[in-house]
Protein backbone atom coordinates (compact mmCIF):
# COMPACT_ATOMS: atom_id res chain seq x y z
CA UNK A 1 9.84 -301.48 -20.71
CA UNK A 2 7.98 -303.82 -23.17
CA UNK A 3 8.00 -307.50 -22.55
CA UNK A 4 6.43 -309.45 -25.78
CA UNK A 5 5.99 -313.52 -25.10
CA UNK A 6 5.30 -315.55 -28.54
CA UNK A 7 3.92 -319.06 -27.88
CA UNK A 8 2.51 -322.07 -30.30
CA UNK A 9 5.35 -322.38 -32.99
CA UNK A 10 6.22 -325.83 -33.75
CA UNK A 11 6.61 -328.58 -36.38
CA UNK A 12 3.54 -329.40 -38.79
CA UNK A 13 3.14 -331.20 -42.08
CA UNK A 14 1.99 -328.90 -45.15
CA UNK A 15 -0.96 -328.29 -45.70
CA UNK A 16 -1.17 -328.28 -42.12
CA UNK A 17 -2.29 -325.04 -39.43
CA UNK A 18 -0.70 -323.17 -36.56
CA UNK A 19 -1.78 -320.62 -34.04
CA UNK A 20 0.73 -318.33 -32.98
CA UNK A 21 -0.01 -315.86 -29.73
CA UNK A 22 1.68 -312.80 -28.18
CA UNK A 23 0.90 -311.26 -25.33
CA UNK A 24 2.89 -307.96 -24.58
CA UNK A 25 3.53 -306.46 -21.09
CA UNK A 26 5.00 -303.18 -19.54
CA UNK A 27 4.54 -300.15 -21.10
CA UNK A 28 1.84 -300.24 -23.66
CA UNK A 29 1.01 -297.12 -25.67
CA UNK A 30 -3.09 -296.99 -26.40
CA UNK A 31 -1.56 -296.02 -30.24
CA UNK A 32 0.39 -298.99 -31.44
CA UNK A 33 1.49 -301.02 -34.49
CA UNK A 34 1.17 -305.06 -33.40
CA UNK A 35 2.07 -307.83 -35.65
CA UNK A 36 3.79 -310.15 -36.37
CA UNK A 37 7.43 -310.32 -39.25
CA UNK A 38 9.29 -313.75 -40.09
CA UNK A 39 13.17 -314.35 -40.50
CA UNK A 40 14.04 -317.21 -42.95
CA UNK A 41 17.34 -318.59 -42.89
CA UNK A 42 19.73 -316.29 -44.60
CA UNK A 43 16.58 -313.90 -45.31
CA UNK A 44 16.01 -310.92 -44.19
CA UNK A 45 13.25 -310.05 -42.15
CA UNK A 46 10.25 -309.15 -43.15
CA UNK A 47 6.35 -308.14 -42.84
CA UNK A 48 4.12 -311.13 -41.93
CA UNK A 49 1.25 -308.95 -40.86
CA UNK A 50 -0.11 -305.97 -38.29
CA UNK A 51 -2.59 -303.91 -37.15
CA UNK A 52 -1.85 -300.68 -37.90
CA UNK A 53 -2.14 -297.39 -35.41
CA UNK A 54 -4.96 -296.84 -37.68
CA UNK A 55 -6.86 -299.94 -36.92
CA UNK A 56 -6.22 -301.40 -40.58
CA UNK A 57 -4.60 -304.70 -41.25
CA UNK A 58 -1.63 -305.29 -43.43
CA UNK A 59 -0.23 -308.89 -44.76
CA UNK A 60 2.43 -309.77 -46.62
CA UNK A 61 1.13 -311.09 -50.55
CA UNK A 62 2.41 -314.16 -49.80
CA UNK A 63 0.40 -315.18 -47.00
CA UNK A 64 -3.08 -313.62 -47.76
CA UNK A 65 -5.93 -315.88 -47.58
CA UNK A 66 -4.14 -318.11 -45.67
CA UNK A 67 -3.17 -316.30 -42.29
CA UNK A 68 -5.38 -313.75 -40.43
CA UNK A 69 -3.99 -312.06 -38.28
CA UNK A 70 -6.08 -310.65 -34.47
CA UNK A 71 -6.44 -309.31 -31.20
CA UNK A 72 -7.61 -309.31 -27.79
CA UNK A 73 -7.26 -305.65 -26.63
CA UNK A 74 -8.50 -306.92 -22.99
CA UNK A 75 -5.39 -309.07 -23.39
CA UNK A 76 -2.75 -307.02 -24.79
CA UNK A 77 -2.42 -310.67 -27.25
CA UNK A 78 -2.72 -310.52 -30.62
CA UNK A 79 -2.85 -313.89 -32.69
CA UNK A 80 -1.69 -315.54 -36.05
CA UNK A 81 -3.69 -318.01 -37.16
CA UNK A 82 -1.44 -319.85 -40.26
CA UNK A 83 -3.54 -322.34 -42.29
CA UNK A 84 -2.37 -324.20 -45.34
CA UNK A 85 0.86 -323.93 -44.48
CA UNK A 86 3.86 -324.33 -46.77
CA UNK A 87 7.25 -325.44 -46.74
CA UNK A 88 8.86 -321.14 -47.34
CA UNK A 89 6.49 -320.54 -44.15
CA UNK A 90 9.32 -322.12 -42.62
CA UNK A 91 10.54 -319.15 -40.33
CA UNK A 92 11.53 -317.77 -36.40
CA UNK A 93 8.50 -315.48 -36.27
CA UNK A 94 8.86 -312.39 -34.51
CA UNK A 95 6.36 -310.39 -32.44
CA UNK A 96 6.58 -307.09 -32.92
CA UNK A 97 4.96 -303.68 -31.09
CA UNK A 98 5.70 -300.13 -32.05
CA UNK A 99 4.25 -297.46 -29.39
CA UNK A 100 3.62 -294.35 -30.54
CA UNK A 101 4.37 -292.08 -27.40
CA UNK A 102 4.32 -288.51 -29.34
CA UNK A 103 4.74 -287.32 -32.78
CA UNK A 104 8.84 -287.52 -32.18
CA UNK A 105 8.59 -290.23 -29.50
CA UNK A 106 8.48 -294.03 -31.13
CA UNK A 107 9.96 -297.16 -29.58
CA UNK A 108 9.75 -300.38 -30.84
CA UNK A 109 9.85 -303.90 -29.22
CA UNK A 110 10.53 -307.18 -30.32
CA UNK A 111 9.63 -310.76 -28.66
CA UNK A 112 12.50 -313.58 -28.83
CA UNK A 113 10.60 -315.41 -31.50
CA UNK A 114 9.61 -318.61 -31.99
CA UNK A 115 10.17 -321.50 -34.84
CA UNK A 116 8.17 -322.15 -37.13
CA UNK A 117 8.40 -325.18 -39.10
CA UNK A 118 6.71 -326.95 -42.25
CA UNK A 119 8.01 -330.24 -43.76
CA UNK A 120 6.98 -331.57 -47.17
């Protein structure tokens, strides 16, 4: 069992910056994907950005240079920091953690997100 918390969504003006932080619990594989997706009104969700089981980051195009994505291993927390925010950031974003038990063994958790919010 997996518990994933997401704290620091909230309202904010463009141009404006928010720190997002998830700290996962339970049953924590030491070969994970961690990161975090976003779920737009009537959108599908999708890729905001991770650390791969490799150790590499991924971000979505739309977002690089202006989030960074990191982690606090000690913690089990990783982080989204969201600068220059824009009006489309305007999302529930999801935590997200993907243990990687065996080669055939693979479960996947989700947090219960959190809003994120950017007004003109």
């Amino acid at each position: 069992q997996v518990q994933l918390v997401e704290t620091g969504g909230g309202l904010v003006q463009a141009g404006g910056s928010l720190r997002l932080s998830c700290a996962a619990s339970g049953s924590i594989s030491r070969i994970n994907d961690m990161g975090w997706y976003r779920q737009a009104p009537g959108e599908q969700r999708e890729l905001v950005a991770h650390f791969t089981r490799g150790g590499s980051t991924n971000y979505a195009d739309s977002v690089k240079g202006r989030f960074t994505i990191s982690r606090d291993n000690a913690k089990n927390t990783v982080y989204l920091q969201m600068n220059s925010l824009k009006p489309e950031d305007t999302a529930v974003y999801y935590c997200n953690l993907v243990n990687y038990w065996s080669a055939i063994t693979v479960t996947n958790s989700w947090g219960q997100g959190t809003q994120v919010t950017v007004s003109l």
